[in-house]
Protein backbone atom coordinates (compact mmCIF):
# COMPACT_ATOMS: atom_id res chain seq x y z
CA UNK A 1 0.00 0.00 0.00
CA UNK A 2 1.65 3.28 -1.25
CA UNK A 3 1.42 5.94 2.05
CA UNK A 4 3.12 8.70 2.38
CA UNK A 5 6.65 9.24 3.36
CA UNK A 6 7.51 12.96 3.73
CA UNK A 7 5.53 16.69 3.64
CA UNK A 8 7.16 19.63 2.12
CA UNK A 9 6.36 23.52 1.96
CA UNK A 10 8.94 26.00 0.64
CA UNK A 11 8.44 29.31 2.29
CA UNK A 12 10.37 31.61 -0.15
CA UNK A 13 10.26 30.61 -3.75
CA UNK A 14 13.66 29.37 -5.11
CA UNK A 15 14.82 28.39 -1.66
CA UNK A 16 14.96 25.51 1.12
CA UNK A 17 12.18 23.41 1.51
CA UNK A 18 10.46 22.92 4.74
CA UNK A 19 9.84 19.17 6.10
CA UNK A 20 6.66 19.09 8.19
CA UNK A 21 4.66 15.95 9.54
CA UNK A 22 1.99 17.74 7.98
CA UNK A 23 0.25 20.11 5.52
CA UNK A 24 -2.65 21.83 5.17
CA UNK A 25 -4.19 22.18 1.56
CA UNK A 26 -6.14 25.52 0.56
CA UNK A 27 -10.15 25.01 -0.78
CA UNK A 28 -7.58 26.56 -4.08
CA UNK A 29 -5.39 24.01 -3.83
CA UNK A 30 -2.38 25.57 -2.83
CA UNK A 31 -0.36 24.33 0.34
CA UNK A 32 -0.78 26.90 2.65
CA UNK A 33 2.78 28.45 3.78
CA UNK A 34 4.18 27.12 0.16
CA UNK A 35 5.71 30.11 -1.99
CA UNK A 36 4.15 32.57 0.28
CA UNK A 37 7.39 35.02 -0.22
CA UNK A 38 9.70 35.85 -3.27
CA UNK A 39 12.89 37.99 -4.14
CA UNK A 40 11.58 40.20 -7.11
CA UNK A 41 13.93 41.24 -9.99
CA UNK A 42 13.95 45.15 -10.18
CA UNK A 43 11.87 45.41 -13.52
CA UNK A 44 9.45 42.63 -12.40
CA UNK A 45 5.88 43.71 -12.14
CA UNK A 46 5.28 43.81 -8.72
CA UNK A 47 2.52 41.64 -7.57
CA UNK A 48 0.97 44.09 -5.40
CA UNK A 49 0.02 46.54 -7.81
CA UNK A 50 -1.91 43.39 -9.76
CA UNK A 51 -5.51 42.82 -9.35
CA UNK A 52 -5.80 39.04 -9.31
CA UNK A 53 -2.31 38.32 -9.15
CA UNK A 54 -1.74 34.45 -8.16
CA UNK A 55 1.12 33.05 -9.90
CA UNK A 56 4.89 34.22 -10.18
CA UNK A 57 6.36 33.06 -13.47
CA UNK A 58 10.29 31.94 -12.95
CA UNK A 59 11.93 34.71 -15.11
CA UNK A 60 10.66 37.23 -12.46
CA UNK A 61 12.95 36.44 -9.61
CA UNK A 62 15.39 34.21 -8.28
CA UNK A 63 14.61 30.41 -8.81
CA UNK A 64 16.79 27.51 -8.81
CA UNK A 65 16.52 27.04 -12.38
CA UNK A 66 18.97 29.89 -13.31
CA UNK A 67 20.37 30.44 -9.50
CA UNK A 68 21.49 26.63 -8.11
CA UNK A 69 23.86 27.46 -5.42
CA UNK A 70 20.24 29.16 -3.76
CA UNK A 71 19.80 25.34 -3.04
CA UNK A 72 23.20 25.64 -0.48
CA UNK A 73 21.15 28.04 1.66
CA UNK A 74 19.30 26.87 4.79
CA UNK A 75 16.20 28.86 5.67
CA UNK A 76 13.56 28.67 8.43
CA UNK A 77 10.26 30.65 8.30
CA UNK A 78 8.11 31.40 11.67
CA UNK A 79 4.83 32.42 10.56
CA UNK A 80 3.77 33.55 13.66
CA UNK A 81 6.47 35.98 13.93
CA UNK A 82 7.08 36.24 10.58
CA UNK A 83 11.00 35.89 11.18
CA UNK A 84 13.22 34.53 8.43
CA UNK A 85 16.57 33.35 9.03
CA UNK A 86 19.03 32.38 5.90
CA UNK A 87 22.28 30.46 7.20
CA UNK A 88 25.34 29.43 4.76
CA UNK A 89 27.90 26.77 6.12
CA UNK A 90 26.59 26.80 9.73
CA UNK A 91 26.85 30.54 9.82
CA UNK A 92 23.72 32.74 9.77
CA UNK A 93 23.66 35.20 6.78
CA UNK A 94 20.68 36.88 7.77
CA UNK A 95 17.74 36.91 10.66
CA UNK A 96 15.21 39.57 10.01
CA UNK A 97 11.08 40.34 10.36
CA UNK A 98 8.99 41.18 7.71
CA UNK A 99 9.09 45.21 8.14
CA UNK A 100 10.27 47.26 5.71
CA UNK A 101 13.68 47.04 7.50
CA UNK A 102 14.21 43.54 7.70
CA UNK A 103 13.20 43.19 4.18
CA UNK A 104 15.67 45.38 2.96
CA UNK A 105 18.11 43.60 5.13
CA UNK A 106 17.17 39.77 3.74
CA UNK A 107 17.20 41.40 0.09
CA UNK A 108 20.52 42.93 0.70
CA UNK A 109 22.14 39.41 2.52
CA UNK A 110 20.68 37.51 -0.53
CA UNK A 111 22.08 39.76 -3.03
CA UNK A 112 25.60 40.00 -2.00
CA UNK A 113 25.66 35.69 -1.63
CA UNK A 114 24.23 35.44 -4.64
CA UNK A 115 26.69 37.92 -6.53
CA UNK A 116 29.63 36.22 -4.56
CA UNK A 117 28.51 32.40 -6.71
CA UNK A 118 29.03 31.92 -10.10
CA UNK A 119 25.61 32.85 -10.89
CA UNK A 120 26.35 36.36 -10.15
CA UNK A 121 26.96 37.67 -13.95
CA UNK A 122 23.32 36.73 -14.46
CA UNK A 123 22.27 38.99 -11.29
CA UNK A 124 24.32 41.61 -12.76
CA UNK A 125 22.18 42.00 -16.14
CA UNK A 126 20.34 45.19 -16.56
CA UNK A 127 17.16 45.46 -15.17
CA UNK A 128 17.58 42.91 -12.20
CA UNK A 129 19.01 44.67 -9.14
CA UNK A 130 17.74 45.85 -6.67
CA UNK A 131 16.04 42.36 -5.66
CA UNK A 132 12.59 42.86 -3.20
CA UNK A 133 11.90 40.32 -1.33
CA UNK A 134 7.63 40.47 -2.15
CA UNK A 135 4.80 38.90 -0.51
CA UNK A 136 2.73 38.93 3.00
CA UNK A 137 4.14 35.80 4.11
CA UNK A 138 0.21 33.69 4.35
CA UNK A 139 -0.88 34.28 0.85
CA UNK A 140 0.20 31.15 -1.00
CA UNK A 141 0.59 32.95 -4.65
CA UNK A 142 4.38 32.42 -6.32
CA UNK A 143 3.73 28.98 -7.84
CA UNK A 144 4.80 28.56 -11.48
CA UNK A 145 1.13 27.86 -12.54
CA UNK A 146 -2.35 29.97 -12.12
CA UNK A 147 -3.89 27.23 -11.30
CA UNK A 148 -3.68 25.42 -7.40
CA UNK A 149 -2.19 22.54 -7.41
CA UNK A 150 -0.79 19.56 -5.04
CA UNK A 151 2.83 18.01 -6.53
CA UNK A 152 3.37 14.88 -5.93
CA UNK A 153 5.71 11.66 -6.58
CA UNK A 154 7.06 8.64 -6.01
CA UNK A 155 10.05 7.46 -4.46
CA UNK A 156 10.16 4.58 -6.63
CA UNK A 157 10.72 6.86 -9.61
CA UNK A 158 13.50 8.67 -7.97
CA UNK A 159 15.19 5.42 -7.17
CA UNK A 160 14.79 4.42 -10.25
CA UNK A 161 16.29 7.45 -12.00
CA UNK A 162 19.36 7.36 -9.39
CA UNK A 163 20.02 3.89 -10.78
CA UNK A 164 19.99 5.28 -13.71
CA UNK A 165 22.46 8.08 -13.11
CA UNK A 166 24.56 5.60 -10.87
CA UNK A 167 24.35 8.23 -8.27
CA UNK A 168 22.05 8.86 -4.64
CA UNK A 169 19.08 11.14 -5.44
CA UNK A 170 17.18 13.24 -2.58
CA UNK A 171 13.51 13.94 -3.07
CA UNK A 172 14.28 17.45 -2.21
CA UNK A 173 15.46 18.10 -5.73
CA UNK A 174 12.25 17.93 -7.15
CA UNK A 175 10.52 20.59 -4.52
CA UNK A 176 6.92 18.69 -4.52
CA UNK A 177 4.34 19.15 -1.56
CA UNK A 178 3.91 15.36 -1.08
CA UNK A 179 6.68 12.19 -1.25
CA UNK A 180 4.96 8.58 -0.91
CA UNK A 181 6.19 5.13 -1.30
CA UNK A 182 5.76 1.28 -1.35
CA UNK A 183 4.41 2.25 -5.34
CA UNK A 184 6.44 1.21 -8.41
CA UNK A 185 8.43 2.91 -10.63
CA UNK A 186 6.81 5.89 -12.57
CA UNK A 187 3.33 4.77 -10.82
CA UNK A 188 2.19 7.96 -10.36
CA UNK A 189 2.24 9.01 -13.93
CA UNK A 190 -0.42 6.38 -14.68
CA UNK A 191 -2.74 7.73 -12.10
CA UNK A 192 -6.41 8.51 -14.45
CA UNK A 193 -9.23 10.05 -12.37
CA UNK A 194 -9.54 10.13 -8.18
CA UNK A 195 -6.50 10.00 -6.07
CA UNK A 196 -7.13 9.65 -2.28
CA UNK A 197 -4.44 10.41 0.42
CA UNK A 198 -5.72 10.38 3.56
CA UNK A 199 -9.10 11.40 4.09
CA UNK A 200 -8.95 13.85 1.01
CA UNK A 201 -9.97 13.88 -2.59
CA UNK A 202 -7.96 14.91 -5.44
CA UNK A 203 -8.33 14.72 -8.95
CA UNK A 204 -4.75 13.34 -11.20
CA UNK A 205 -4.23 16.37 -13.11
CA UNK A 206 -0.79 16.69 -15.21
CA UNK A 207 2.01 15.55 -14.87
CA UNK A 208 5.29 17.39 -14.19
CA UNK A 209 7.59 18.24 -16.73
CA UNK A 210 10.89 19.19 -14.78
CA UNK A 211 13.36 21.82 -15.83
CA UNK A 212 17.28 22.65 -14.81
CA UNK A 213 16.30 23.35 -11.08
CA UNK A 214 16.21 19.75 -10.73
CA UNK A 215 19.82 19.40 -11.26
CA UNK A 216 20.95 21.08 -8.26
CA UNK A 217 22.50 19.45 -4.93
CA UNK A 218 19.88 20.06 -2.53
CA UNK A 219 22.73 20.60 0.01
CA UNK A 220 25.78 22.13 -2.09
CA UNK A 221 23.84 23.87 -4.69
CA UNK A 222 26.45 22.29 -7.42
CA UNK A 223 24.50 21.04 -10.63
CA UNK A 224 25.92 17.25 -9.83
CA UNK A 225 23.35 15.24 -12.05
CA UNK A 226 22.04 15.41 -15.64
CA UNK A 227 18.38 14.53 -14.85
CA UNK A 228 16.65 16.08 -17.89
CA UNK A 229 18.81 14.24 -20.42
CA UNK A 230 18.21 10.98 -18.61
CA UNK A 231 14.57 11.22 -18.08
CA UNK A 232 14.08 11.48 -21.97
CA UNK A 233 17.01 8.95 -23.11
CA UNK A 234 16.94 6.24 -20.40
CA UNK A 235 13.31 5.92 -20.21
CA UNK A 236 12.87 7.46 -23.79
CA UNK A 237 10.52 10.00 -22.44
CA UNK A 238 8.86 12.69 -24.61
CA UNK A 239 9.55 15.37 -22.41
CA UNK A 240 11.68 14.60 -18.97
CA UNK A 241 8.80 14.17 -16.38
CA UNK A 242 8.62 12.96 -13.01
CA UNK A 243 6.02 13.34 -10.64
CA UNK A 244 1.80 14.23 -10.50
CA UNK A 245 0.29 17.52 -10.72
CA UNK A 246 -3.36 16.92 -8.09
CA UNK A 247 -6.42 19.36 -8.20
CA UNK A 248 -8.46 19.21 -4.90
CA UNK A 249 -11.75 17.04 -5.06
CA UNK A 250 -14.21 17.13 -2.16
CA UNK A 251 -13.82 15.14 1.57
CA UNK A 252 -15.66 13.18 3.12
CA UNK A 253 -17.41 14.63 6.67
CA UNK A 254 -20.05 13.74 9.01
CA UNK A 255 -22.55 16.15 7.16
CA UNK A 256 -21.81 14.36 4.20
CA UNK A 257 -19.61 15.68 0.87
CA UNK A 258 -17.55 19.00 1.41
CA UNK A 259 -14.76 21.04 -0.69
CA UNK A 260 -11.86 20.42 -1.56
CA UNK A 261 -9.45 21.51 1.52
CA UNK A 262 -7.95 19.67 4.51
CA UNK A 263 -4.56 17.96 6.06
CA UNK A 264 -2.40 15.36 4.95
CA UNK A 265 -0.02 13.62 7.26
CA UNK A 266 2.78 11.48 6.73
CA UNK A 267 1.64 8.28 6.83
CA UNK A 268 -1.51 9.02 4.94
CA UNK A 269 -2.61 5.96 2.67
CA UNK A 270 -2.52 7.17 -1.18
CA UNK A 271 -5.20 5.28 -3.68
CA UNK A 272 -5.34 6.25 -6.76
CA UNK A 273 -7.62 5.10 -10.25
């Protein structure tokens, strides 16, 4: 029976994930907590002079896709006191609130660690600097997609692309919400119809078409691993994909059938058509 294995929201878009025992999903079907902040390129439209802004496209802002040594940064978000702190190496590069100050101060640590990597020519290019670090830190809105959705996969996929690469793959390079196990290999891209983890619904939506983010170190931020390459030659994939893309369905209750919206824990059961 396939259950799941580890919960993950990331806090600031582009950096470390958060494990948690569990998540909450939105009636939208967003985690809540998950992409709640970003650091906005200078000539970026800012999101809070957009009516019905809910989705932050990459080429906006930092994202592991064109900034991989992000990935080497360790960050911890307290929602209650909306505190971020960034370490690098065991040392703390920045610990600051959500005021105007701190932000300034978070945008200004990120900036000069970023312009210290390799990556820094690309910071450099016109129209980038000063970063902003953007968003109220509860609205879940700097996913990739307009649409809500819960990512998912398998660990059997993952091991199966390690083999491939003759290398040890973490699940954190793939930033989904939801990990599960005891499934086969490249189960979840079969999944047609209802999928049920826990006591909540979900329709199988797309699946996940990965890009160069994936080929970061989750812990060195070195691009160590040509995933995209061996998605599509050894498993002669169309497009290199790995993992499920879930739209909330309704849950169960003792009044009967309610929207989408709820918790899943590890441990949850997964069934899915």
């Amino acid at each position: 029976m396939a259950r799941v294995v580890a919960l993950y929201r990331h806090p600031i878009k582009g950096l470390t994930p958060e494990r948690r025992d569990s998540l909450t999903v939105q009636p939208d079907g967003r985690i809540a907590g998950d992409r709640v902040l970003a650091f906005r390129f200078a000539d970026a439209t800012a999101p809070e002079d957009r009516d019905g802004f809910d989705y932050w496209p990459k080429a906006k802002g930092l994202a592991l896709q064109d900034f991989p040594t992000l990935a080497a940064l360790r960050t911890e978000y307290d929602d209650e006191s909306r505190r971020i702190r960034i370490e690098h190496g065991g040392a703390v590069l920045v610990e600051a609130t959500l005021d105007d100050d701190g932000r300034r101060e978070l945008a200004e640590a990120v900036t000069e660690f970023v312009l210290a990597t390799p990556e820094g020519r690309r910071l450099r290019r016109p129209g980038r600097l000063p970063l902003a670090l953007v968003g109220d830190g509860e609205t879940s809105r700097f996913q990739d997609r307009p649409r809500g959705y819960v990512s998912v996969h398998g660990r059997g996929s993952v091991r199966a692309l390690a083999e491939a690469l003759g290398m040890s793959i973490d699940d954190r390079r793939f930033r989904s919400n939801v990990v599960i196990d005891d499934a086969t290999a490249w189960n979840e891209l079969e999944w047609n119809g209802e999928v049920r983890i826990g006591d909540l619904v979900f329709q199988a939506a797309g699946p996940i078409v990965r890009c160069l983010a994936t080929h970061a170190n989750p812990d060195t931020g070195m691009r160590d691993a040509k995933v995209l390459t061996t998605l599509t030659g050894a498993f002669a994939q169309h497009e290199p994909t790995l993992g499920r893309l879930l739209l909330p369905g309704w849950t169960p209750s003792d009044d009967g059938w309610i929207g989408g919206g709820g918790v899943i824990r590890v441990d949850d059961e997964v069934h899915a058509g």
